[in-house]
C-alpha atoms as a PDB file:
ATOM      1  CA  UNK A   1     -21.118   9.926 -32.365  1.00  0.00           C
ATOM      2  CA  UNK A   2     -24.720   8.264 -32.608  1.00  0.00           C
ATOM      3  CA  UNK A   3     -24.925   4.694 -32.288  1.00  0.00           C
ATOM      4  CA  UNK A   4     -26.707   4.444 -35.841  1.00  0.00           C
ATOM      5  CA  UNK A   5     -26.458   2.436 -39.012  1.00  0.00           C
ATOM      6  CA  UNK A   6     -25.196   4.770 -42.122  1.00  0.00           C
ATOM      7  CA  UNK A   7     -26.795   2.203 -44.173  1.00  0.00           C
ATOM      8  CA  UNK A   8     -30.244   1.129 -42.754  1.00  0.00           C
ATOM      9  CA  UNK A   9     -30.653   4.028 -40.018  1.00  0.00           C
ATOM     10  CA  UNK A  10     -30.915   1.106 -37.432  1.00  0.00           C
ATOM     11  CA  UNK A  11     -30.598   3.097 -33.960  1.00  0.00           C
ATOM     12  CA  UNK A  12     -31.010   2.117 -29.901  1.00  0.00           C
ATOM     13  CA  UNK A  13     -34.535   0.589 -29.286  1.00  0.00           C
ATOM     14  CA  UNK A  14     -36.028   0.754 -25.829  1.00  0.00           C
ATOM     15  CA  UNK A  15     -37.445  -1.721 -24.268  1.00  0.00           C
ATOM     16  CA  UNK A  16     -37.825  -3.673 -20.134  1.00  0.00           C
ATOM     17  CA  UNK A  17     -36.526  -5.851 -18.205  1.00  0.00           C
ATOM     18  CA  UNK A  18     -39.416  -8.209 -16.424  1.00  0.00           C
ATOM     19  CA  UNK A  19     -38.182  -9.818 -13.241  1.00  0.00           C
ATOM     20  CA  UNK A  20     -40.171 -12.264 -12.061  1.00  0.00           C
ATOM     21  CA  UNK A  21     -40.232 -14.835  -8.870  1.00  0.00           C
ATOM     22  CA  UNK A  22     -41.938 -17.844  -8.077  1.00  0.00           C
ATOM     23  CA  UNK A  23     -42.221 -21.437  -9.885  1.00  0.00           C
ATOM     24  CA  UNK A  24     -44.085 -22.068 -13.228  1.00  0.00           C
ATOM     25  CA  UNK A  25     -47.213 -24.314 -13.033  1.00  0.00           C
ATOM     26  CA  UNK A  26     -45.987 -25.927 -15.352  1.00  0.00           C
ATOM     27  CA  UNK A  27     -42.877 -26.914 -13.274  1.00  0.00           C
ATOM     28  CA  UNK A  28     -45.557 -27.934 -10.203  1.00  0.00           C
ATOM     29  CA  UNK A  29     -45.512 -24.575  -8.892  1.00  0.00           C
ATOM     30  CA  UNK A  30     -48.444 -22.102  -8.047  1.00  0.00           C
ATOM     31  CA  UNK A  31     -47.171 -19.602 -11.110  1.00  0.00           C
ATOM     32  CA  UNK A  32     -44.690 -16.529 -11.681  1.00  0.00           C
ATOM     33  CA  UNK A  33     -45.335 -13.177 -10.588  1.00  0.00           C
ATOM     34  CA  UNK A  34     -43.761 -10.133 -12.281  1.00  0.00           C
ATOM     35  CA  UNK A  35     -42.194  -8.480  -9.079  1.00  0.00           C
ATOM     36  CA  UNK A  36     -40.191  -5.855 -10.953  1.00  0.00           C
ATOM     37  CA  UNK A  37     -39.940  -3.810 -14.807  1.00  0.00           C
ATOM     38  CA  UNK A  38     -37.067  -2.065 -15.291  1.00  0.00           C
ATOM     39  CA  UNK A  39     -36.186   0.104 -18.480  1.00  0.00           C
ATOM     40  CA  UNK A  40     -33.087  -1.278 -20.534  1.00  0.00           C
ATOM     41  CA  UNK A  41     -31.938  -0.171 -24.201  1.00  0.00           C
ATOM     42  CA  UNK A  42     -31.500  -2.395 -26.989  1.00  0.00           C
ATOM     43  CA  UNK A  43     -28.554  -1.679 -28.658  1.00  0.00           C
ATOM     44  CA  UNK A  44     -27.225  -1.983 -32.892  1.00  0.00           C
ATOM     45  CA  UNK A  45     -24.204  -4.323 -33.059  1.00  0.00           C
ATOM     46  CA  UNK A  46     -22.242  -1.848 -35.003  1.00  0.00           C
ATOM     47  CA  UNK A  47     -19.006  -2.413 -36.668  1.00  0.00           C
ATOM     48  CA  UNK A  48     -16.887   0.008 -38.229  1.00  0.00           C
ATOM     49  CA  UNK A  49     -16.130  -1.375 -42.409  1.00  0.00           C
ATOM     50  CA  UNK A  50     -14.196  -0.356 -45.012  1.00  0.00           C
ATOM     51  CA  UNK A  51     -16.695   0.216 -47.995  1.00  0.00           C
ATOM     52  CA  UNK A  52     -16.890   0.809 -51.412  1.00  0.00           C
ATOM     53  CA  UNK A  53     -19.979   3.595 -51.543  1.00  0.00           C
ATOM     54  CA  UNK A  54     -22.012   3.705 -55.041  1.00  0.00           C
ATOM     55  CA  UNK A  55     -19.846   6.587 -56.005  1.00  0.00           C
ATOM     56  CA  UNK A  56     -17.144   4.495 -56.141  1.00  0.00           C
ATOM     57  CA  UNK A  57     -15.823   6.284 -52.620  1.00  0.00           C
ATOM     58  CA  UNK A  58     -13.810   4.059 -50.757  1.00  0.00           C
ATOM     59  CA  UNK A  59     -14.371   4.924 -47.313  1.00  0.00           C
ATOM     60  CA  UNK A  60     -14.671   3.383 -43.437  1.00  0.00           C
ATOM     61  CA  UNK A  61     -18.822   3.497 -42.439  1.00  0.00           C
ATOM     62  CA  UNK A  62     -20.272   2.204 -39.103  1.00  0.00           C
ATOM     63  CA  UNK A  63     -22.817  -0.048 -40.221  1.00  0.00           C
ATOM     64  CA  UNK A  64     -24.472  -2.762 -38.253  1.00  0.00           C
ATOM     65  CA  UNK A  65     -23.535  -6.773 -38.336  1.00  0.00           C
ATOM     66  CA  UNK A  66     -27.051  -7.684 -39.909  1.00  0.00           C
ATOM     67  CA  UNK A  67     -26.624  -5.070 -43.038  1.00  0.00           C
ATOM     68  CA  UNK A  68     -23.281  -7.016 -43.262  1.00  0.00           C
ATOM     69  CA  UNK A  69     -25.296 -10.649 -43.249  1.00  0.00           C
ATOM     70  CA  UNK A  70     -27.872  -9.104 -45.492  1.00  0.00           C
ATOM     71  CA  UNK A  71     -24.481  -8.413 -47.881  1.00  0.00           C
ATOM     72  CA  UNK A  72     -25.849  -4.867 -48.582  1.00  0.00           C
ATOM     73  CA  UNK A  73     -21.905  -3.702 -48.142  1.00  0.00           C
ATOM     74  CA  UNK A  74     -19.645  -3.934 -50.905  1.00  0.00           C
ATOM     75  CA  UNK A  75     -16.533  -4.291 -49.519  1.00  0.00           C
ATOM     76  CA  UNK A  76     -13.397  -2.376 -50.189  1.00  0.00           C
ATOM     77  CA  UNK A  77     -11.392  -3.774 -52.750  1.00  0.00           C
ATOM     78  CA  UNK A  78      -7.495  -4.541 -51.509  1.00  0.00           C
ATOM     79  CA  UNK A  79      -5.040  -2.040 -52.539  1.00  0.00           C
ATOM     80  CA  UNK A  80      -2.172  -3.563 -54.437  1.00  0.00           C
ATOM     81  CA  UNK A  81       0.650  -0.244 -54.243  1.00  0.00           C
ATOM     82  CA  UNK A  82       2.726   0.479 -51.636  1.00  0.00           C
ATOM     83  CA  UNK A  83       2.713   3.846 -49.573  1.00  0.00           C
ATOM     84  CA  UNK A  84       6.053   4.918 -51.038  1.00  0.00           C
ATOM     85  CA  UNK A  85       5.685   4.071 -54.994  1.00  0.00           C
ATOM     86  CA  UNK A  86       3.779   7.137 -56.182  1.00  0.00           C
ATOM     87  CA  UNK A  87       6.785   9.501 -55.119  1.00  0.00           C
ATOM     88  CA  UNK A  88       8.936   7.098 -57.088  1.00  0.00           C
ATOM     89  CA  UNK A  89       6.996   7.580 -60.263  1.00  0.00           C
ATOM     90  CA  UNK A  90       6.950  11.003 -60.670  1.00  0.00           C
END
């Protein structure tokens, strides 16, 4: 499964690492020197939410932990029957 937001299509980024050495000028050094650049990823915080969709779907979505801040999720509303009551109804 992709590491993407349902909602917002948020997916990996790439991006570096920069390693450098030395110490700042700023610190009384003679400056920093970029000695290596290795390739990272930057990853979606996903979380896995039980939503309400627009077509009234109630349904578990990955979606990441900024659409959540955002509050573009409407959450699921709590279900008030128990598993077993339908049979006794009918």
């Amino acid at each position: 499964m992709a590491r993407i937001c349902e909602l917002t299509g948020k997916r990996p980024m790439k991006g570096s690492i920069i390693w450098r050495s030395g110490k700042s000028k700023k610190s009384g050094g003679i400056g920093t020197h970029i000695t290596a650049i290795t390739k990272r990823k930057f990853r979606v915080n996903l979380q896995r939410v039980k939503a309400q969709l627009p077509s009234g779907e109630v349904r578990y979505i990955r979606v990441a932990a900024s659409t959540l801040k955002k509050g573009l999720v409407t959450k699921a509303p709590r279900r008030t029957w128990k598993k077993g009551d339908e049979a006794k109804k009918a």
